[in-house]
N, C-alpha and C. Protein backbone atom coordinates (compact mmCIF):
# COMPACT_ATOMS: atom_id res chain seq x y z
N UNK A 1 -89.57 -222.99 24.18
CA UNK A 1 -89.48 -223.09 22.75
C UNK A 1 -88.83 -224.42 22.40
N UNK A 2 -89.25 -225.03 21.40
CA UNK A 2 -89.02 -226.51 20.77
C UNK A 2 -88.47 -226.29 19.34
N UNK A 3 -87.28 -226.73 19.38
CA UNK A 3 -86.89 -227.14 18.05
C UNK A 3 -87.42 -227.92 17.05
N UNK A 4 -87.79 -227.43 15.78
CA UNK A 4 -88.20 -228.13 14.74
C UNK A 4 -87.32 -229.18 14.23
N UNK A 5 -87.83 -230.30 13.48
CA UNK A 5 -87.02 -231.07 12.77
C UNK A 5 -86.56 -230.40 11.80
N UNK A 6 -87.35 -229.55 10.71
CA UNK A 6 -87.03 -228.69 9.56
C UNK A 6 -87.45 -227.46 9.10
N UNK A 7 -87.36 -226.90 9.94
CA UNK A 7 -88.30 -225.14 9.85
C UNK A 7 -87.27 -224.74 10.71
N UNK A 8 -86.46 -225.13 12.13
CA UNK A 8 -85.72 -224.35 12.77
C UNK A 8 -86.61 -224.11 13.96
N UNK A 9 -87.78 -223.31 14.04
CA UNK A 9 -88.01 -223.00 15.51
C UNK A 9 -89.21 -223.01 15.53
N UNK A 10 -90.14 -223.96 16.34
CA UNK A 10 -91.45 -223.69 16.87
C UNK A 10 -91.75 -222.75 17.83
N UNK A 11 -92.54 -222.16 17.96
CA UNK A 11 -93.06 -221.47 19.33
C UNK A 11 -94.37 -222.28 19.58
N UNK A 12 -94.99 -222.51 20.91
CA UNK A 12 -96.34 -222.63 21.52
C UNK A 12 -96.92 -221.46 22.05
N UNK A 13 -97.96 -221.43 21.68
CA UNK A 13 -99.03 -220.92 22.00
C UNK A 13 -100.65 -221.12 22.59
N UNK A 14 -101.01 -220.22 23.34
CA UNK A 14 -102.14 -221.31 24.29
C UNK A 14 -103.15 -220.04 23.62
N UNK A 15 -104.14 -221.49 23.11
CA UNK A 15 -105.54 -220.40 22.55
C UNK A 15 -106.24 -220.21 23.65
N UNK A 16 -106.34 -218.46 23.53
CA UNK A 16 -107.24 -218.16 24.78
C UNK A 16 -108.63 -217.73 24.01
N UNK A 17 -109.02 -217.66 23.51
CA UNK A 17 -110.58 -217.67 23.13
C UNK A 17 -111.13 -217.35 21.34
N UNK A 18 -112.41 -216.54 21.11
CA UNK A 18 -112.27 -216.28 19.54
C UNK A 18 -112.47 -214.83 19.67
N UNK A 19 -112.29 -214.51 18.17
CA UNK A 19 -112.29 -213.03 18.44
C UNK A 19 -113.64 -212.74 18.61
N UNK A 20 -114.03 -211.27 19.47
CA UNK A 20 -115.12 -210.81 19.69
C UNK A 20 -115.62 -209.73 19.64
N UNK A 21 -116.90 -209.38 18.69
CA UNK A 21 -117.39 -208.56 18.48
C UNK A 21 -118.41 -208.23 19.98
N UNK A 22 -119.14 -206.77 19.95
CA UNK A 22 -120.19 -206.88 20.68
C UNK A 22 -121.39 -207.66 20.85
N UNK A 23 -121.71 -208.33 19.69
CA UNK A 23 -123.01 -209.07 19.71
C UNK A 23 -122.52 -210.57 18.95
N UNK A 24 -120.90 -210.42 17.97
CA UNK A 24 -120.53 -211.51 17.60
C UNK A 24 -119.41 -212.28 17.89
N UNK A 25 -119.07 -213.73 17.63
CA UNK A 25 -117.72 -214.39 17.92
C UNK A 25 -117.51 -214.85 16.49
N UNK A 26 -116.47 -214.45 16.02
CA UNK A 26 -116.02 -214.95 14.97
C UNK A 26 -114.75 -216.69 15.05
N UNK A 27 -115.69 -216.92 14.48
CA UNK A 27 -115.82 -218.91 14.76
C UNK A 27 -114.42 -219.44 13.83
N UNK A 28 -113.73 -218.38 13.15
CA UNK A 28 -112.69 -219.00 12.54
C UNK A 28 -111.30 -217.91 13.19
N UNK A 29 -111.53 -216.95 13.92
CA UNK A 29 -110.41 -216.16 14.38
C UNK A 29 -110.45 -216.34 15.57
N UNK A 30 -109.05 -216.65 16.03
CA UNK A 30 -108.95 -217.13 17.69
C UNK A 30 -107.86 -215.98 17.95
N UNK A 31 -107.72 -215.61 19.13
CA UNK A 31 -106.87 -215.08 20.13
C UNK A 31 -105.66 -216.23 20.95
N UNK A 32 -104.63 -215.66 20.61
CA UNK A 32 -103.12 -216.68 21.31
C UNK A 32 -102.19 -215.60 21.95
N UNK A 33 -101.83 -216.76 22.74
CA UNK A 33 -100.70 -215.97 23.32
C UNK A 33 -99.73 -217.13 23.44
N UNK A 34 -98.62 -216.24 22.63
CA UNK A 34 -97.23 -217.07 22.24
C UNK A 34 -96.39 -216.81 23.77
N UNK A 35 -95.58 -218.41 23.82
CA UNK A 35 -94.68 -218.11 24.92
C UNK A 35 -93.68 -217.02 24.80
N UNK A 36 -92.96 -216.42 25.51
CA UNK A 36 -91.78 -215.84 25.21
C UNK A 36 -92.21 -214.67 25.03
N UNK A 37 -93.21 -214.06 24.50
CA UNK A 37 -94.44 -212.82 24.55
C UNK A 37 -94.61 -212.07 25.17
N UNK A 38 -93.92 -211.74 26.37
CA UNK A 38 -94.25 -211.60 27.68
C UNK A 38 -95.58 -210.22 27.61
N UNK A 39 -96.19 -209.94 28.28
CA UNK A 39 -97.03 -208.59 28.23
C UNK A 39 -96.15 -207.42 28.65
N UNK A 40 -96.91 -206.37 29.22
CA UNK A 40 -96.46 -205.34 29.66
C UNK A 40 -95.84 -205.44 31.18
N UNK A 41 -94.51 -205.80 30.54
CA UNK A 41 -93.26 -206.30 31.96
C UNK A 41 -92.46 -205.08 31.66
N UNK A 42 -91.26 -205.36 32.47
CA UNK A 42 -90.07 -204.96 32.84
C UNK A 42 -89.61 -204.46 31.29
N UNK A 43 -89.82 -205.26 30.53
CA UNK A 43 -88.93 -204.95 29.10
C UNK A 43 -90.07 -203.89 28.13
N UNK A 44 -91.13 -203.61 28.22
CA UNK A 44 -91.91 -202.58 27.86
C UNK A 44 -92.82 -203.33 26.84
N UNK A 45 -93.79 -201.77 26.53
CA UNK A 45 -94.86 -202.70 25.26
C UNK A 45 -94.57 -202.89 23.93
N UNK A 46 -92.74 -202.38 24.06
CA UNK A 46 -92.46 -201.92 22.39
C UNK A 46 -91.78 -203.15 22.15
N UNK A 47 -91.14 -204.20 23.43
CA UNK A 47 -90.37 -204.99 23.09
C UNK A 47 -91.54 -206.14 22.62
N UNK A 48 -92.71 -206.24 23.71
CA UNK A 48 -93.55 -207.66 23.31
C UNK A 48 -94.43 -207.58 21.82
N UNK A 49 -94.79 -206.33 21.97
CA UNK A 49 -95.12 -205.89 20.25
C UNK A 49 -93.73 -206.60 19.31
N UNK A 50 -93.05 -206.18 19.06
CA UNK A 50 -91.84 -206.40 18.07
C UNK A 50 -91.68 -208.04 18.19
N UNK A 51 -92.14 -208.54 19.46
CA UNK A 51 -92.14 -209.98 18.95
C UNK A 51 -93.30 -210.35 18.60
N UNK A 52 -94.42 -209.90 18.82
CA UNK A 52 -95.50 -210.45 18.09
C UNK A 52 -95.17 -210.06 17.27
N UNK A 53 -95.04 -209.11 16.18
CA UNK A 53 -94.90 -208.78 14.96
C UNK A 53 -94.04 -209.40 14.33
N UNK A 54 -93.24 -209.67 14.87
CA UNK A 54 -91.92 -210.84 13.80
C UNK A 54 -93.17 -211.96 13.46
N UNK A 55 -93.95 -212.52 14.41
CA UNK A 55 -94.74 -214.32 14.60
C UNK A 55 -95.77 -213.99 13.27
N UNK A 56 -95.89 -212.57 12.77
CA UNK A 56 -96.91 -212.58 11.93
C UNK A 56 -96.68 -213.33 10.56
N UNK A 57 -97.47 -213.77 9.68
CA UNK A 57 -97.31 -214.77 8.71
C UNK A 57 -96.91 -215.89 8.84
N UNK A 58 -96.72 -216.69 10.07
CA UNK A 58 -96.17 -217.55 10.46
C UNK A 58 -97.34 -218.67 10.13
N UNK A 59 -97.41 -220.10 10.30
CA UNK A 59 -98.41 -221.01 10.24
C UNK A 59 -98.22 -221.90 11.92
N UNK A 60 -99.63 -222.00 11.66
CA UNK A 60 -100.54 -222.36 13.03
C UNK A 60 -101.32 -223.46 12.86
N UNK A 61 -100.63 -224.55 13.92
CA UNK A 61 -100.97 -225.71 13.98
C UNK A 61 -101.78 -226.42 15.20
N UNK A 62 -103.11 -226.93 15.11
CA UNK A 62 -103.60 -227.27 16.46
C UNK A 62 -103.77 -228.98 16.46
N UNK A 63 -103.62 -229.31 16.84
CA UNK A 63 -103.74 -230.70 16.55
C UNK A 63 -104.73 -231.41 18.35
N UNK A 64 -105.56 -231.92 17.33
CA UNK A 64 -106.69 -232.40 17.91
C UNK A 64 -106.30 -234.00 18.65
N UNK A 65 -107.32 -234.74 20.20
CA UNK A 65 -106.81 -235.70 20.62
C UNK A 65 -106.25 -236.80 19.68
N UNK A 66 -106.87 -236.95 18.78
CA UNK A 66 -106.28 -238.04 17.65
C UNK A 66 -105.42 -237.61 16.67
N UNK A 67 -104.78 -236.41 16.83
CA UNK A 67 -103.83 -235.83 16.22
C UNK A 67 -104.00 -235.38 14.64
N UNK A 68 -105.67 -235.10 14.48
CA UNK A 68 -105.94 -234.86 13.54
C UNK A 68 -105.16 -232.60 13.50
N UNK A 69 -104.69 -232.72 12.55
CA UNK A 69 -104.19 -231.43 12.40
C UNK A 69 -105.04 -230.11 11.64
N UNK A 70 -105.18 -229.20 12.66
CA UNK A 70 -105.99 -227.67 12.11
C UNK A 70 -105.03 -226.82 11.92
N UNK A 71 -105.19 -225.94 10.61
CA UNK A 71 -104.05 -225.78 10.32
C UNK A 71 -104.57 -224.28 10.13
N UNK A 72 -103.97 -223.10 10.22
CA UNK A 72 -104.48 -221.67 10.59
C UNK A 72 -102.60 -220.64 10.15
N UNK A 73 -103.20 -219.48 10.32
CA UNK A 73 -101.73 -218.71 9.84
C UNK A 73 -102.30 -217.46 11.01
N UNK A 74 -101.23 -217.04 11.47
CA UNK A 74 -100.93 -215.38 12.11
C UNK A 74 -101.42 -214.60 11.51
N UNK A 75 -102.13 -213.58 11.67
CA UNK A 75 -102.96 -212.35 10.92
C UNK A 75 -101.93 -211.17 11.16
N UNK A 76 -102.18 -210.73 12.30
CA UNK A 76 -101.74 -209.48 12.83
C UNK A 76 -101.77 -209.74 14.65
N UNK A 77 -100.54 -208.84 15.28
CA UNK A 77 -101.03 -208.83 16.12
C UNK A 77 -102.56 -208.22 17.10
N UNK A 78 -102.26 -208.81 18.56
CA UNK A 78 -103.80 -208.11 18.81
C UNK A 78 -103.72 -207.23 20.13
N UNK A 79 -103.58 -206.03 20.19
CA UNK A 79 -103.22 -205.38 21.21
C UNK A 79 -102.16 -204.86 21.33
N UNK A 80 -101.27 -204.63 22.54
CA UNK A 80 -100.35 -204.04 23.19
C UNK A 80 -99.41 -205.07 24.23
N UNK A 81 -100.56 -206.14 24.58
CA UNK A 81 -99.92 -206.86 25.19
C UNK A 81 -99.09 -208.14 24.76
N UNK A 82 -98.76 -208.31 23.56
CA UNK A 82 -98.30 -209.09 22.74
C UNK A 82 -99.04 -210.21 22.44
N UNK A 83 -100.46 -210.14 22.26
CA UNK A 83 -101.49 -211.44 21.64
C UNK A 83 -101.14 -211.81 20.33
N UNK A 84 -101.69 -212.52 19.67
CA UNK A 84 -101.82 -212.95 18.49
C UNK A 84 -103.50 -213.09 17.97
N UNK A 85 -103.35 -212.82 16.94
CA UNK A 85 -104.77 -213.07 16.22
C UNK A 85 -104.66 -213.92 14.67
N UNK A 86 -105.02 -215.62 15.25
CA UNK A 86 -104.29 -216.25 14.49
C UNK A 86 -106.41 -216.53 13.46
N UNK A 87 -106.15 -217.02 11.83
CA UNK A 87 -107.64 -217.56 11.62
C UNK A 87 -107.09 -218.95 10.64
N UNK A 88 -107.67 -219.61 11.06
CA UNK A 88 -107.69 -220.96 11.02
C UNK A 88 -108.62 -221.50 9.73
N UNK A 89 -107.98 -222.63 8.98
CA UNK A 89 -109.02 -222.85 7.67
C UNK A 89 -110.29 -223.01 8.21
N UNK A 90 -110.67 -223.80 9.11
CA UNK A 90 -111.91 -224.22 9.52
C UNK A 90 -112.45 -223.98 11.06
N UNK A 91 -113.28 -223.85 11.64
CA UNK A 91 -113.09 -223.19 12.65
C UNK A 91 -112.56 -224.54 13.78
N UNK A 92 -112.30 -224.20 15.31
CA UNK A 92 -111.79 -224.88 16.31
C UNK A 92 -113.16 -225.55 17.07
N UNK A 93 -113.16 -227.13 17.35
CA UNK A 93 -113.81 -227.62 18.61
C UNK A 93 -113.79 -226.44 19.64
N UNK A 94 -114.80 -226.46 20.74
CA UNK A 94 -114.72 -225.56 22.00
C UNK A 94 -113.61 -226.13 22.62
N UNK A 95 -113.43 -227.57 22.88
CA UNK A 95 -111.84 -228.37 23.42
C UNK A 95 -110.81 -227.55 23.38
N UNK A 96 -110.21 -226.77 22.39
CA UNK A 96 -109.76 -226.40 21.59
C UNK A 96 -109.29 -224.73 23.20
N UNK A 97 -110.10 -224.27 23.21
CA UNK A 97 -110.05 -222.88 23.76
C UNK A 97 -108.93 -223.32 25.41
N UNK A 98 -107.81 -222.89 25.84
CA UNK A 98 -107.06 -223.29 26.66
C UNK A 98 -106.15 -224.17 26.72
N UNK A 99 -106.12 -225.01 24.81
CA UNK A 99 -104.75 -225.50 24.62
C UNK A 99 -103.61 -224.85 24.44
N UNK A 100 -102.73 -226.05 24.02
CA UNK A 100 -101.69 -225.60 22.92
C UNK A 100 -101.68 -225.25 21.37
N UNK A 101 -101.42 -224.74 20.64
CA UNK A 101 -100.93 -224.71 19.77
C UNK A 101 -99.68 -224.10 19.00
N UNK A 102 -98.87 -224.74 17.97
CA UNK A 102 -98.24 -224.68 17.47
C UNK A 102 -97.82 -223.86 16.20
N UNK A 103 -96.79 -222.63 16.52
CA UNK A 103 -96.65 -221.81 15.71
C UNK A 103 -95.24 -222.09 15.03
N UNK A 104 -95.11 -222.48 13.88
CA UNK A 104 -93.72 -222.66 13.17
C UNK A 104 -93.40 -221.69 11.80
């Protein structure tokens, strides 16, 4: 975790793909997983839930090689294992799937 200049606390998050229907991918909702998140460890599914759920409403930042900025918010969490289901104004480059991004 990285300290903000003026918000107080960033978290990272690595986009792992978009959301998925059976026959569809929805091109503006991605799947994350925030550091610190841990899944179903030692500390249980009630603890990594309760931190996804705090990250909800939060804003979501991806910033592209030229540092052009995509800018997206927390929905809800996604699962049990402490994902995120973040949707983004516009949708993500494929580049995009196995970065970072930035939750403040």
């Amino acid at each position: 975790m990285v300290e903000a200049k003026n918000t107080g606390h960033m978290v990272e998050a690595k986009i792992l793909g978009h959301k998925r229907g059976r026959h569809v991918a929805d091109l503006k909702r991605y799947i994350l997983k925030a550091e610190g998140v841990d899944g179903k460890s030692k500390a249980g599914v009630v603890d990594s839930r309760k931190k996804a759920v705090a990250l909800v409403g939060k804003k979501v930042v991806w910033y592209s090689a030229v540092e052009t900025p995509i800018i997206g918010k927390i929905i809800r969490p996604h699962g049990d294992k402490g994902l995120l289901l973040a949707s983004f104004r516009k949708g993500l480059p494929g580049q995009a799937i196995g970065t970072k991004a930035v939750i403040s």
